[in-house]
Protein backbone atom coordinates (compact mmCIF):
# COMPACT_ATOMS: atom_id res chain seq x y z
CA UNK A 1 -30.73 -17.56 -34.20
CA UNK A 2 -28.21 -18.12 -37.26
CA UNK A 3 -25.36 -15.34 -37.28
CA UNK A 4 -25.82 -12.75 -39.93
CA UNK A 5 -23.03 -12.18 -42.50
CA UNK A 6 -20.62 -9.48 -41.13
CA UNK A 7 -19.27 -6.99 -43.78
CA UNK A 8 -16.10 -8.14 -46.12
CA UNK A 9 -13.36 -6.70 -43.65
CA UNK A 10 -14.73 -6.31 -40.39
CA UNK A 11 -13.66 -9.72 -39.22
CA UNK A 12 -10.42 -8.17 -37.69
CA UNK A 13 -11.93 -5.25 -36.19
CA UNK A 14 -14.31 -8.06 -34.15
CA UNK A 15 -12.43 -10.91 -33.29
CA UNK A 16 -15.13 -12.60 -30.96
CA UNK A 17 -17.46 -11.70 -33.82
CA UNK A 18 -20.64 -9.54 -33.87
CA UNK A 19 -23.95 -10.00 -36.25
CA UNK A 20 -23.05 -6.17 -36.88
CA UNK A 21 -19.73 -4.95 -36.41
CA UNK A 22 -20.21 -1.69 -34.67
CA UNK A 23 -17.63 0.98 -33.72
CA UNK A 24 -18.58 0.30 -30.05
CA UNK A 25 -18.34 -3.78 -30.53
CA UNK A 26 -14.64 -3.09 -32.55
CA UNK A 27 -13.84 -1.24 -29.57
CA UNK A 28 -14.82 -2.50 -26.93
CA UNK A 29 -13.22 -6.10 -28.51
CA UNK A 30 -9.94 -4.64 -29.33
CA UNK A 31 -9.97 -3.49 -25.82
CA UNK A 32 -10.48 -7.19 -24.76
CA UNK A 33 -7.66 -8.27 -27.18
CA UNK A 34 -5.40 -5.74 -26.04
CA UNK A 35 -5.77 -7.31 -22.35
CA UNK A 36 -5.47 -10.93 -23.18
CA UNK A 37 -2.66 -10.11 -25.14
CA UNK A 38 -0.74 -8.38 -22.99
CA UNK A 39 -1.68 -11.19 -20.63
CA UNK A 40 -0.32 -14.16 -22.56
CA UNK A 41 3.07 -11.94 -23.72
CA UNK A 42 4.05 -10.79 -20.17
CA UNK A 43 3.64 -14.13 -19.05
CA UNK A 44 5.48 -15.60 -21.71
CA UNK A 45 8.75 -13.14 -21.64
CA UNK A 46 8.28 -13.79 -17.89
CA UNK A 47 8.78 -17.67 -18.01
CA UNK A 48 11.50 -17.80 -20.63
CA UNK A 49 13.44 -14.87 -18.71
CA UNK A 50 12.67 -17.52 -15.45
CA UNK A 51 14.22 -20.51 -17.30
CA UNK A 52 16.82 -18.38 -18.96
CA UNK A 53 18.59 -17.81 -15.24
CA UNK A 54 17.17 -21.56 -14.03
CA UNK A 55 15.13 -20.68 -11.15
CA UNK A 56 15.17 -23.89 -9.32
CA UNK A 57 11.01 -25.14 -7.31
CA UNK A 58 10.75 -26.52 -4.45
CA UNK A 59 8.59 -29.29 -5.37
CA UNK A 60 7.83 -31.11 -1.78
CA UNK A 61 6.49 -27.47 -0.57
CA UNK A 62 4.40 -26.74 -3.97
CA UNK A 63 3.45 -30.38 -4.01
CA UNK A 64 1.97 -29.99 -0.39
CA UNK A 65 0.19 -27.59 -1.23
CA UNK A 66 -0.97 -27.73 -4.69
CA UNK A 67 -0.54 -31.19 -5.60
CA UNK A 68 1.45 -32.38 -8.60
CA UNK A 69 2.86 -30.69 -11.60
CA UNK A 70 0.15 -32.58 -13.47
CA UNK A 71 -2.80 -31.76 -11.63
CA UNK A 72 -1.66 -27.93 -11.44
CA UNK A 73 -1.25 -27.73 -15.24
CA UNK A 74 -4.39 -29.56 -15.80
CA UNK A 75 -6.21 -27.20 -13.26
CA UNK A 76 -4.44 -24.00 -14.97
CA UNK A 77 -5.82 -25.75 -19.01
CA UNK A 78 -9.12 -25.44 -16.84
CA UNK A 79 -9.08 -21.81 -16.47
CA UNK A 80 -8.31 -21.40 -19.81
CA UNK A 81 -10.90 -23.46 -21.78
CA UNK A 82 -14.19 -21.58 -21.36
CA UNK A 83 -13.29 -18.24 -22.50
CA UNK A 84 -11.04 -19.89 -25.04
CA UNK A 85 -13.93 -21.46 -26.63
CA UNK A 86 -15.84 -18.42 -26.63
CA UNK A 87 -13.04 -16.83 -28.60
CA UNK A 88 -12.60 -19.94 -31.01
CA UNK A 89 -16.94 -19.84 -31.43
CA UNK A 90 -16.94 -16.11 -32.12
CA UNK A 91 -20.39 -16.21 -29.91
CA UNK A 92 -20.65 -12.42 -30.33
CA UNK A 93 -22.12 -13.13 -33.87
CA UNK A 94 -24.86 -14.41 -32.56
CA UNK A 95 -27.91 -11.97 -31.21
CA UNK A 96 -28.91 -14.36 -28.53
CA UNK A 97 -25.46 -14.03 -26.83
CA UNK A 98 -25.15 -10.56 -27.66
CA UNK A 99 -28.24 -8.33 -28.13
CA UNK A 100 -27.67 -4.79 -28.17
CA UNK A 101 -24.55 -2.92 -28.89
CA UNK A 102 -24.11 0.58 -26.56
CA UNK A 103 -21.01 2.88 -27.06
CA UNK A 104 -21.02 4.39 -23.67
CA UNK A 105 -20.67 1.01 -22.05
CA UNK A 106 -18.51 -0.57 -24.28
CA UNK A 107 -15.90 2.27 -24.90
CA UNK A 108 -16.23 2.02 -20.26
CA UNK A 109 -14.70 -1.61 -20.88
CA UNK A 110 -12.38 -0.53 -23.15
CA UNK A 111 -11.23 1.71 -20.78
CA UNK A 112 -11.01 -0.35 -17.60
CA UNK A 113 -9.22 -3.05 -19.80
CA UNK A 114 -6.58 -0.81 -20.45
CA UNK A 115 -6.00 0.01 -16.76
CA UNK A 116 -6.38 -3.78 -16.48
CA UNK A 117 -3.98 -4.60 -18.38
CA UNK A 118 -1.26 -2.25 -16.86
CA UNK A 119 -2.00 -3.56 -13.93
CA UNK A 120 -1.38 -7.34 -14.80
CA UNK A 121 2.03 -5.94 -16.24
CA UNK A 122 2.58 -3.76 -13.04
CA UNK A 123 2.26 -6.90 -11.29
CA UNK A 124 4.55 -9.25 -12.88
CA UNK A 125 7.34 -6.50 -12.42
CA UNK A 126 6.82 -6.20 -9.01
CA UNK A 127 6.69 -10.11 -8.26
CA UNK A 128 10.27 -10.67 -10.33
CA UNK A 129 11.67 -13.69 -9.60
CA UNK A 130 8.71 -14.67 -7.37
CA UNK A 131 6.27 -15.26 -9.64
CA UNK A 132 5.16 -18.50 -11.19
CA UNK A 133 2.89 -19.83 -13.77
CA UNK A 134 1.30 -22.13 -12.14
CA UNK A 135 0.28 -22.76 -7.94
CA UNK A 136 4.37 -23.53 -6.97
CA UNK A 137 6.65 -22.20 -4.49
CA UNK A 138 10.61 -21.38 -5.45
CA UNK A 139 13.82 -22.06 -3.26
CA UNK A 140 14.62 -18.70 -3.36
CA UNK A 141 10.85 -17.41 -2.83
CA UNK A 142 10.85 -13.92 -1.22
CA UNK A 143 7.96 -12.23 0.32
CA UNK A 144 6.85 -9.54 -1.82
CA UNK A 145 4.99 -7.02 -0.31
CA UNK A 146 5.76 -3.56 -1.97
CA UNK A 147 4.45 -1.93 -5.03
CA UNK A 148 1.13 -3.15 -5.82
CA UNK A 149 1.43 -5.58 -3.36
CA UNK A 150 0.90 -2.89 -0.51
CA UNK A 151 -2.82 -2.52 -1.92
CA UNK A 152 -3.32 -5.91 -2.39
CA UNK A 153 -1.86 -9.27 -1.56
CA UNK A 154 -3.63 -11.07 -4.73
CA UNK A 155 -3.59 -8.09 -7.06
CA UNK A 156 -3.56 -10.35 -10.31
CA UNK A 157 -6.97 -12.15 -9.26
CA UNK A 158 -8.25 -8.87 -7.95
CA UNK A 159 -7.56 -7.68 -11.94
CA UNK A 160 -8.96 -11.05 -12.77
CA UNK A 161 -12.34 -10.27 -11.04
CA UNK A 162 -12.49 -6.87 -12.45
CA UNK A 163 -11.89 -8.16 -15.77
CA UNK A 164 -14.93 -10.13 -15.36
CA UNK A 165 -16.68 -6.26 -15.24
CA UNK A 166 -14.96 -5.31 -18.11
CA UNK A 167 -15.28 -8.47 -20.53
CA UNK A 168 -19.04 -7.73 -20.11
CA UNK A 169 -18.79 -4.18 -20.52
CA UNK A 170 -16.44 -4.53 -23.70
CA UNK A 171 -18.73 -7.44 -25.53
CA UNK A 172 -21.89 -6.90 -24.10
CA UNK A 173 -22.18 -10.89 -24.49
CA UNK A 174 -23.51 -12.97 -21.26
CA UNK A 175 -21.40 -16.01 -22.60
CA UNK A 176 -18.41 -14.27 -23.03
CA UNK A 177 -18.88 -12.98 -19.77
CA UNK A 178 -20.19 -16.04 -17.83
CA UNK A 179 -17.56 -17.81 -19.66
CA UNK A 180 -14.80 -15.17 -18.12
CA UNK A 181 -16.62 -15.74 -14.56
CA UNK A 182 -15.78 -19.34 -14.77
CA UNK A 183 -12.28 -19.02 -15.60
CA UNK A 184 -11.77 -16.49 -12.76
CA UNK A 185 -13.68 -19.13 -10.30
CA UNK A 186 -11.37 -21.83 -10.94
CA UNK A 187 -8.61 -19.70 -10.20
CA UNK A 188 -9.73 -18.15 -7.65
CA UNK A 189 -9.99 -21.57 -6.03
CA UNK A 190 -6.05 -21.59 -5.72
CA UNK A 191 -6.47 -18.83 -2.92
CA UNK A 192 -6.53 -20.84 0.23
CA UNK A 193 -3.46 -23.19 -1.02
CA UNK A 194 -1.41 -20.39 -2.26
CA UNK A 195 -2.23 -18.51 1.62
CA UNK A 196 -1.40 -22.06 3.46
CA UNK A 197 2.18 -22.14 1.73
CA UNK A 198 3.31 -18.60 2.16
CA UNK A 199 2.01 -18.69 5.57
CA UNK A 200 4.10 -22.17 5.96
CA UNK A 201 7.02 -20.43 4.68
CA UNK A 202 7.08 -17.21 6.15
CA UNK A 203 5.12 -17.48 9.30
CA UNK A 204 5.57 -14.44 10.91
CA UNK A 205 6.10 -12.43 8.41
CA UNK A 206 2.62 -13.09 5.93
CA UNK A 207 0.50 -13.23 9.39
CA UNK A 208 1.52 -9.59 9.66
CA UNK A 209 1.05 -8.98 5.74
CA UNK A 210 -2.52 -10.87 6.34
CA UNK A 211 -3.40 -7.87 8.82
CA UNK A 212 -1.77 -5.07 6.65
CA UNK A 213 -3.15 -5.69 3.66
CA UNK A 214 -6.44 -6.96 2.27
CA UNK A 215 -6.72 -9.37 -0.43
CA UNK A 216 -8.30 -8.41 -3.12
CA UNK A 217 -7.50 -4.50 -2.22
CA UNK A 218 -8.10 -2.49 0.99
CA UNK A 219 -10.47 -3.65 3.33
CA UNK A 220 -12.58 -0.59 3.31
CA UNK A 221 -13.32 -1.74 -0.53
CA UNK A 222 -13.57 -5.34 -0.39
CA UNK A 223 -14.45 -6.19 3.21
CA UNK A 224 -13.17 -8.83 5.49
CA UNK A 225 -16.64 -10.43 4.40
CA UNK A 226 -15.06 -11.25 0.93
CA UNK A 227 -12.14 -13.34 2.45
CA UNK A 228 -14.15 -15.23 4.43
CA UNK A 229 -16.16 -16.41 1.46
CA UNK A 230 -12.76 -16.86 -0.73
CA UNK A 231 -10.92 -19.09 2.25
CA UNK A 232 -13.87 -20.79 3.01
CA UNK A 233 -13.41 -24.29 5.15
CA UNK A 234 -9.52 -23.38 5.57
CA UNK A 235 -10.32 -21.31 8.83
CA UNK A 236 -6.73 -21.40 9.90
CA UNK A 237 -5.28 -19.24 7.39
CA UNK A 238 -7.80 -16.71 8.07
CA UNK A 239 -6.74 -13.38 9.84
């Protein structure tokens, strides 16, 4: 089960590691590196362009809701740790994690990380001044409901779930993946609390959104089934 020696110089080409450093495993890797860091730099430029023009919270509404700062960071450092210490472990290199390399597969992940991560970037444009880092609501919080938002009214978990696909599909390692799935299930978990503020603060106007729109995409895709599951116990934010 020890990881064989990868080739001087093919370290870079797979990050997560691979006991033989394919074209398909560089590939479909880079393709996962390309999303995540997209991810982490549109997210970044977001938040300093946020504090930049001092967007003010309104911390008794995302404190309802969400609970404190402290909790909410801790919860977000949640989401992050498994897949970060895949990356950190390099799992790939080992053949129990990952088995088989298959170019088809992994050049398909490649692929659907790239829409992926145009998507995630898609997203932060259209939120603008709306969106925030972690589960908080602002003072000047507007409803957005255009752009990708008229497919979806929680597009960037809906490219979180897909990514789950994809991570598999680009590594072809189940603890990659299952390590992916767990990140996306803790924040998934903000659903309900993110639905019971907006619905708090714009009553009207998200009930009618809630009807319009689906939440992970349109309901002929996803189902009504699906938000049942997500919302769970909180059967008064349901449609």
């Amino acid at each position: 089960c020890s990881p064989r020696k990868m080739p001087p110089g093919t370290s870079f080409w797979c990050p997560f590691g691979a006991w033989e450093c394919s074209l398909a495993d560089s590939i479909g890797q880079m393709g996962l590196v390309l999303f995540v860091g997209a991810a982490f730099a549109t997210t970044l430029i977001h938040r300093l362009m946020q504090w930049s023009q001092g967007h003010k919270i309104d911390h008794a509404a995302s404190t309802k809701h969400g609970g404190s700062e402290i909790r909410r960071r801790l919860l977000t450092l949640l989401a992050l740790a498994p897949i970060c210490i895949c990356v950190v472990t390099r799992t790939s290199r080992f053949k129990w994690a990952h088995p088989v390399s298959f170019a088809p597969i992994q050049f398909l992940g490649a692929a659907m990380a790239a829409i992926c991560t145009l998507g995630f970037i898609r997203v932060h444009i259209d939120l603008g001044s709306s969106w925030a880092p972690l589960p908080e609501i602002k003072t000047s919080h507007k409803l957005i409901t255009s752009g990708i938002f008229s497919i979806a009214r929680h597009p960037m978990y809906a490219i979180g779930c897909v990514m789950v696909i994809g991570t598999f599909l680009c590594t072809l390692d189940w603890v990659i993946s299952f390590s992916a799935a767990l990140s996306t299930g803790v924040v998934l978990a903000r659903i309900p609390k993110e639905e019971a503020s907006l619905l708090e603060r714009f009553p009207r106007e998200y009930r009618s959104y809630q009807r319009r729109v689906g939440m992970f995409g349109p309901r002929w895709l996803c189902g009504q089934r699906v938000e049942e599951m997500v919302l769970g116990p909180w059967k008064k934010h349901r449609i």
